[in-house]
Protein backbone atom coordinates (compact mmCIF):
# COMPACT_ATOMS: atom_id res chain seq x y z
CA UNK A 1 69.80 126.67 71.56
CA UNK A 2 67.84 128.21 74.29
CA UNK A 3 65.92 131.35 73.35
CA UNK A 4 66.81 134.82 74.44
CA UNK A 5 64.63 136.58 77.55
CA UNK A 6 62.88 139.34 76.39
CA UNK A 7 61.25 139.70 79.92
CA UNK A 8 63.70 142.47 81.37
CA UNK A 9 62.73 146.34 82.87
CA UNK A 10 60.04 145.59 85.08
CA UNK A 11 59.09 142.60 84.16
CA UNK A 12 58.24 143.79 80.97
CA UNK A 13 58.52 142.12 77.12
CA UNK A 14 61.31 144.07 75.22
CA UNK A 15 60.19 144.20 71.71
CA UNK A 16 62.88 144.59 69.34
CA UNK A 17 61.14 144.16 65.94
CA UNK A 18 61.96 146.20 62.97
CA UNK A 19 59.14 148.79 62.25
CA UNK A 20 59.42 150.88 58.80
CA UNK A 21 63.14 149.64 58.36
CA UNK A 22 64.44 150.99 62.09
CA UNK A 23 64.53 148.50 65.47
CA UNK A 24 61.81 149.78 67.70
CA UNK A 25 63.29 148.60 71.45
CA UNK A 26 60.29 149.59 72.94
CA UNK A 27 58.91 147.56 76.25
CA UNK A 28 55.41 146.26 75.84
CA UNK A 29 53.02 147.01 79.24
CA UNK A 30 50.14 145.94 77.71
CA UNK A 31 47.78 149.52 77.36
CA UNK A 32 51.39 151.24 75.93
CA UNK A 33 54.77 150.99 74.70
CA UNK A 34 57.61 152.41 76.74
CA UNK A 35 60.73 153.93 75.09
CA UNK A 36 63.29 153.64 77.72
CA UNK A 37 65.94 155.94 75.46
CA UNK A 38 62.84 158.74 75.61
CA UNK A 39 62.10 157.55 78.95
CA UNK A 40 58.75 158.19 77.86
CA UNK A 41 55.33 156.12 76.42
CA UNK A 42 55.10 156.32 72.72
CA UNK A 43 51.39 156.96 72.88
CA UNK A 44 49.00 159.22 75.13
CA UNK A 45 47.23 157.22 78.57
CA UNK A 46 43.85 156.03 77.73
CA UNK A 47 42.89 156.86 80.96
CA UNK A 48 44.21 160.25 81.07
CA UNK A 49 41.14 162.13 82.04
CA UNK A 50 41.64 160.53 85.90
CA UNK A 51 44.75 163.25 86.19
CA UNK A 52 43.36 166.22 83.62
CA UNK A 53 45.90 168.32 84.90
CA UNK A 54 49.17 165.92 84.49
CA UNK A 55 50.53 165.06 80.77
CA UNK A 56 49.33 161.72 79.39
CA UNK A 57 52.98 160.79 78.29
CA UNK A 58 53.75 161.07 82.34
CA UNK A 59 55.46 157.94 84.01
CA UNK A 60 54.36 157.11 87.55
CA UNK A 61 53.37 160.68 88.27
CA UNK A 62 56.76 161.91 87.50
CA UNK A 63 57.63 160.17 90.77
CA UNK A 64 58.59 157.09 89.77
CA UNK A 65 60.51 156.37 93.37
CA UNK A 66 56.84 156.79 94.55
CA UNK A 67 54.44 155.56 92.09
CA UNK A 68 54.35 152.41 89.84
CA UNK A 69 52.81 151.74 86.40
CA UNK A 70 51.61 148.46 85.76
CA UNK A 71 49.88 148.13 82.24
CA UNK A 72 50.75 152.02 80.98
CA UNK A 73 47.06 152.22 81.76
CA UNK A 74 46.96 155.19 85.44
CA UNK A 75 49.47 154.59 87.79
CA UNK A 76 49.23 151.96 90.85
CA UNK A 77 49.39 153.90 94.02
CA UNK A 78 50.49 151.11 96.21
CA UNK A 79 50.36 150.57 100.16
CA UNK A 80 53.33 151.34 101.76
CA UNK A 81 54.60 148.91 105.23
CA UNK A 82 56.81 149.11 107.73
CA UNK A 83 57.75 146.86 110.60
CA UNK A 84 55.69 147.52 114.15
CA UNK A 85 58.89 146.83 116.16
CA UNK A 86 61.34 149.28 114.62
CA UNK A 87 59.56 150.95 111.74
CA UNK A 88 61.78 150.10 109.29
CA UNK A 89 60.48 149.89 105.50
CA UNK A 90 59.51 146.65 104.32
CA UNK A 91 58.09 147.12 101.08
CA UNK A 92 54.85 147.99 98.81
CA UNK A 93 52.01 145.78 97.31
CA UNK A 94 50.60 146.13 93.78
CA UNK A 95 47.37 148.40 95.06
CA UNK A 96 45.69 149.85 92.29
CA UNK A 97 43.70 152.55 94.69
CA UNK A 98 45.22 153.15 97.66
CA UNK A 99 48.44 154.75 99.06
CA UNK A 100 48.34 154.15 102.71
CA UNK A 101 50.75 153.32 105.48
CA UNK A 102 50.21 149.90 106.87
CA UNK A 103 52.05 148.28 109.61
CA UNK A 104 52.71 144.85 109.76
CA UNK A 105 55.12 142.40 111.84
CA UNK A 106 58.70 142.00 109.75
CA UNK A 107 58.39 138.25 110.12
CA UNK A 108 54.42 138.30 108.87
CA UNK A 109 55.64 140.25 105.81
CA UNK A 110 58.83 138.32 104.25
CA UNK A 111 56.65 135.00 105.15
CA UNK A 112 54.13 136.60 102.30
CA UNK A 113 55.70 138.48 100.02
CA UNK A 114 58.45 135.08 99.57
CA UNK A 115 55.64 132.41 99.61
CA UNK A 116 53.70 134.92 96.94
CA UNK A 117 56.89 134.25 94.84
CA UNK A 118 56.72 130.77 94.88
CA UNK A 119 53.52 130.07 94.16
CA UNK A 120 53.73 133.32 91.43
CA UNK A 121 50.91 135.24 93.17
CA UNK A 122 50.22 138.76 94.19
CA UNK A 123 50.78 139.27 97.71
CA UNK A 124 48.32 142.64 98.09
CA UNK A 125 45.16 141.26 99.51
CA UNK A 126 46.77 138.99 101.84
CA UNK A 127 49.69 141.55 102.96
CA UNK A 128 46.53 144.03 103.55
CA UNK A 129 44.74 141.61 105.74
CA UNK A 130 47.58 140.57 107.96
CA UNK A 131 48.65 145.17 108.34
CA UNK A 132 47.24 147.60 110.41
CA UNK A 133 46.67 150.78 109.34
CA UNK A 134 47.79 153.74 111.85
CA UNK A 135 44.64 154.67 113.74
CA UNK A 136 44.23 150.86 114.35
CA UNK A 137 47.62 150.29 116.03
CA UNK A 138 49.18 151.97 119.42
CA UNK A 139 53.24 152.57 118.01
CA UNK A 140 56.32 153.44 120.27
CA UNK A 141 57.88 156.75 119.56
CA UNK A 142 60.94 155.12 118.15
CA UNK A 143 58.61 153.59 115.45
CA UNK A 144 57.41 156.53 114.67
CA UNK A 145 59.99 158.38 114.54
CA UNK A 146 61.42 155.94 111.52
CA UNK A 147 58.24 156.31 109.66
CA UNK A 148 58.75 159.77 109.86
CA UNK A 149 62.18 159.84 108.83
CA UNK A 150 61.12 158.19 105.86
CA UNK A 151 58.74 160.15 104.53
CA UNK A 152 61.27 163.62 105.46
CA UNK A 153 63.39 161.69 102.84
CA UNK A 154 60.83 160.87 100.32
CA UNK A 155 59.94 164.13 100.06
CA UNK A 156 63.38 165.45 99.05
CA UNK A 157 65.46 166.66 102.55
CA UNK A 158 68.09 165.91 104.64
CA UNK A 159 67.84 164.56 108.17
CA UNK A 160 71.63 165.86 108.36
CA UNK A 161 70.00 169.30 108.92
CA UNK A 162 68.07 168.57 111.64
CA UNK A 163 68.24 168.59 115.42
CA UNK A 164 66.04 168.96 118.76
CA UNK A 165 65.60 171.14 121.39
CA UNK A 166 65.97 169.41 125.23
CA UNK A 167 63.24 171.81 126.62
CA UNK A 168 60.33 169.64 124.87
CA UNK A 169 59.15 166.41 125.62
CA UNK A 170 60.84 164.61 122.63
CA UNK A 171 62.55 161.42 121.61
CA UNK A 172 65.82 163.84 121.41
CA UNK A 173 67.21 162.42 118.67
CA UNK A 174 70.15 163.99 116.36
CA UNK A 175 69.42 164.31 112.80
CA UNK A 176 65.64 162.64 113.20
CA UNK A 177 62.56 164.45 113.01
CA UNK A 178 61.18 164.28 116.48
CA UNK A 179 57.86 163.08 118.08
CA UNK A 180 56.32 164.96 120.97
CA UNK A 181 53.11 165.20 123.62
CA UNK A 182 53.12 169.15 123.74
CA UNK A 183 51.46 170.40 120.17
CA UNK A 184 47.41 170.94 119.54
CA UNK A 185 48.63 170.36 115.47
CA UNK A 186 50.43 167.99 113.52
CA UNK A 187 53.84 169.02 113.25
CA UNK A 188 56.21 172.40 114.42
CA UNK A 189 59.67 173.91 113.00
CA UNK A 190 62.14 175.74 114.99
CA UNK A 191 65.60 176.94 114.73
CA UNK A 192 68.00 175.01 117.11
CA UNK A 193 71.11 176.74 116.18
CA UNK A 194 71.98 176.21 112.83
CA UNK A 195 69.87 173.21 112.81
CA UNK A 196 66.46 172.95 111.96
CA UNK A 197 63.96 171.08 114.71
CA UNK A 198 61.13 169.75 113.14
CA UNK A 199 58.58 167.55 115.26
CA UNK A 200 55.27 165.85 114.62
CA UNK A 201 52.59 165.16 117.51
CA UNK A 202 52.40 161.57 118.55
CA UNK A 203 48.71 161.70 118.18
CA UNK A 204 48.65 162.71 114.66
CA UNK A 205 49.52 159.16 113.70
CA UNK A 206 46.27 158.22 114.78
CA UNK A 207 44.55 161.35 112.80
CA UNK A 208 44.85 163.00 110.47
CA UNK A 209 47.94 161.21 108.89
CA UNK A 210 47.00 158.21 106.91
CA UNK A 211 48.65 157.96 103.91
CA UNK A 212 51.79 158.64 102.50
CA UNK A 213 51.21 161.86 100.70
CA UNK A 214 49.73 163.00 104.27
CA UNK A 215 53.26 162.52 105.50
CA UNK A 216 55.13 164.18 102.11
CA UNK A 217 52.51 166.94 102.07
CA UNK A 218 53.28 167.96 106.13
CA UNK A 219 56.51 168.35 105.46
CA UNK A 220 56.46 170.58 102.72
CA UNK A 221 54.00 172.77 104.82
CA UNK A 222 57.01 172.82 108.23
CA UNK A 223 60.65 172.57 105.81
CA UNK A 224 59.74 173.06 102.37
CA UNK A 225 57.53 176.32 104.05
CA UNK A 226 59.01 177.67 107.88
CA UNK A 227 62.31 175.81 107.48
CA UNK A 228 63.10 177.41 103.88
CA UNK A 229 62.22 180.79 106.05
CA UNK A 230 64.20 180.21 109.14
CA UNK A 231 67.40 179.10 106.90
CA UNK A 232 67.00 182.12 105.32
CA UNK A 233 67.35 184.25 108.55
CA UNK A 234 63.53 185.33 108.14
CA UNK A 235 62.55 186.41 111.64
CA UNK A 236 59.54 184.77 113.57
CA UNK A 237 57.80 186.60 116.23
CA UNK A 238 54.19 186.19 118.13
CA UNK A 239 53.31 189.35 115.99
CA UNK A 240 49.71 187.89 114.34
CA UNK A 241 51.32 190.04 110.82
CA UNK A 242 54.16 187.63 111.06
CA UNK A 243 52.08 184.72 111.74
CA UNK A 244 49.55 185.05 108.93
CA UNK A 245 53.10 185.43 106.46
CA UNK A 246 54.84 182.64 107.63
CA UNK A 247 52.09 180.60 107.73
CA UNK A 248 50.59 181.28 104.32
CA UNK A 249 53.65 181.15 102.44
CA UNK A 250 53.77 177.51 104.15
CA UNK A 251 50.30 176.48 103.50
CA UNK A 252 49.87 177.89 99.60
CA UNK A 253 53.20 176.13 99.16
CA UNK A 254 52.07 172.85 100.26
CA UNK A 255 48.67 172.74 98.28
CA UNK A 256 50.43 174.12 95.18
CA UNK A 257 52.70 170.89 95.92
CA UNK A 258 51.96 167.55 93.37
CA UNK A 259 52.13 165.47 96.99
CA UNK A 260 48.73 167.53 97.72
CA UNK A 261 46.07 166.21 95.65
CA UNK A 262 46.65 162.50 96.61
CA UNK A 263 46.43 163.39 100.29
CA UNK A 264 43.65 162.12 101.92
CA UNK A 265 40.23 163.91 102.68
CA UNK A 266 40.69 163.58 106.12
CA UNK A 267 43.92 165.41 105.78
CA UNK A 268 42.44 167.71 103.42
CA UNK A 269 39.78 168.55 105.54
CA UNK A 270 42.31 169.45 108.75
CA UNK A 271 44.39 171.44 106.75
CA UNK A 272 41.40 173.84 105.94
CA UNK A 273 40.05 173.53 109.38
CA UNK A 274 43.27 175.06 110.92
CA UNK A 275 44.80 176.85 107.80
CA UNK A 276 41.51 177.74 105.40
CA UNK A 277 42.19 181.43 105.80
CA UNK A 278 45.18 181.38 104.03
CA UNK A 279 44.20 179.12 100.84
CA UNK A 280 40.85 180.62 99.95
CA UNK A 281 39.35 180.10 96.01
CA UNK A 282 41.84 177.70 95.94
CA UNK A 283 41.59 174.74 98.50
CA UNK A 284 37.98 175.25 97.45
CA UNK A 285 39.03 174.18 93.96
CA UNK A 286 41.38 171.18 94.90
CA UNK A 287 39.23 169.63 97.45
CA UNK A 288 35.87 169.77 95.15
CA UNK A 289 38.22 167.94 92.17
CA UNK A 290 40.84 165.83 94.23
CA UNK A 291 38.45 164.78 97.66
């Protein structure tokens, strides 16, 4: 008769051997075996001194939505690509070492990734060579506005809760972050009722956001940070007291964030430009370890 597939989670080899008289029904990736009852690797990551501060038994950085692990040996930290017309999500590669956004025509991309299957290859190097990354591409504001949208839901919020205000230059969209021509920064928060408004300059796709953690990390800083305080009915004023509160419970929250160290140096390096003040010892300490 035919013989039974053992290839199943992930792609995986489910071993089902009997070790010391009990069924193991572990999955074999190669560097480790993974207990999917634990949810858990049976042994520590050989490579576990690249993330000292993370336990070895981890699985894609606790994030598995986010990160991938291919042979239980570090996580992959894969490209991320959306379409140029509409900004829709396509997909990720198999990157080992990056984590960037890439955009990439819809048509270019399923052509790949479905002759890749075919032929049983990995699509990364040629999906990378046929993307864009942002600072390379000029994007509508609708575009944007779904890459944004993504990332606001990747990093654990609602876009139920948010809203715009008419006086600003934005795309004026209900429950959508918005893009806009009128900050010197990367992003702003403001109460719009009961609504939040969060928006993100339309240059900031061009610098400093690159990657995906750059995206996650910003908006822990405007509604993980000032939207947590305007929901909670703390007042904002022009006051520089208030200021220096509101915006360093924002920024220690976002570098004290696991999105943080996988930002990108350029991102890094704004951040402490425009909010160094209130981080101190220790952005000095995660930029020197996690540039």
């Amino acid at each position: 008769g035919a013989s039974k597939n053992k290839l199943l989670y992930n792609g995986k080899e489910f071993q089902d051997d009997v070790l010391a008289g009990s069924k193991i029904d572990w999955f074999d990736y190669g560097a480790r075996m993974y207990d999917p009852e634990l949810g858990r690797w049976m042994v520590m990551d050989p490579l576990a001194a690249l993330a000292a501060n993370w336990t070895p038994y981890r699985y894609g950085f606790c994030s598995p939505l986010l990160n991938i692990d291919i042979k239980g040996l570090y996580e992959n930290r894969p490209n991320d690509y959306f379409d140029r017309l509409t900004g829709k999500f396509l997909g990720r590669d198999m990157d080992k070492y990056n984590d960037n956004v890439l955009i990439i025509d819809r048509i270019n991309y399923n052509l790949i990734t479905e002759t890749s299957k075919i032929l049983n290859q990995d699509p990364t190097e040629i999906l990378k060579l046929s993307a864009k990354n942002l600072s390379e591409i000029r994007l509508t504001d609708n575009t944007k506005v779904e890459i944004a949208n993504y990332y606001y839901q990747l990093a654990g919020y609602n876009l139920n809760e948010l809203s715009f205000n008419p006086k600003y230059n934005h795309t004026r969209s209900e429950n959508s972050v918005q893009i806009t021509d009128r900050l010197q920064g990367i992003a702003t928060t403001d109460l719009i009722g009961k609504k939040l408004e969060i928006a993100i300059d339309y240059a900031a796709f061009h610098r400093p956001l690159f990657n995906r953690w750059d995206f996650i990390n910003t908006f822990i800083h405007e509604r993980g940070g000032h939207g947590a305080d305007f929901l909670k009915g703390i007042i904002y004023s022009n006051n520089q007291n208030v200021i220096d509160a509101w915006e360093s419970r924002a920024t220690n929250l976002q570098v004290n964030h696991e999105s943080w160290i996988k930002t990108s140096s350029s991102y890094k390096q704004h951040i402490f430009n425009v909010y160094g003040s209130y981080i101190g010892d220790k952005y000095n300490y995660f930029f020197k370890y996690f540039p």
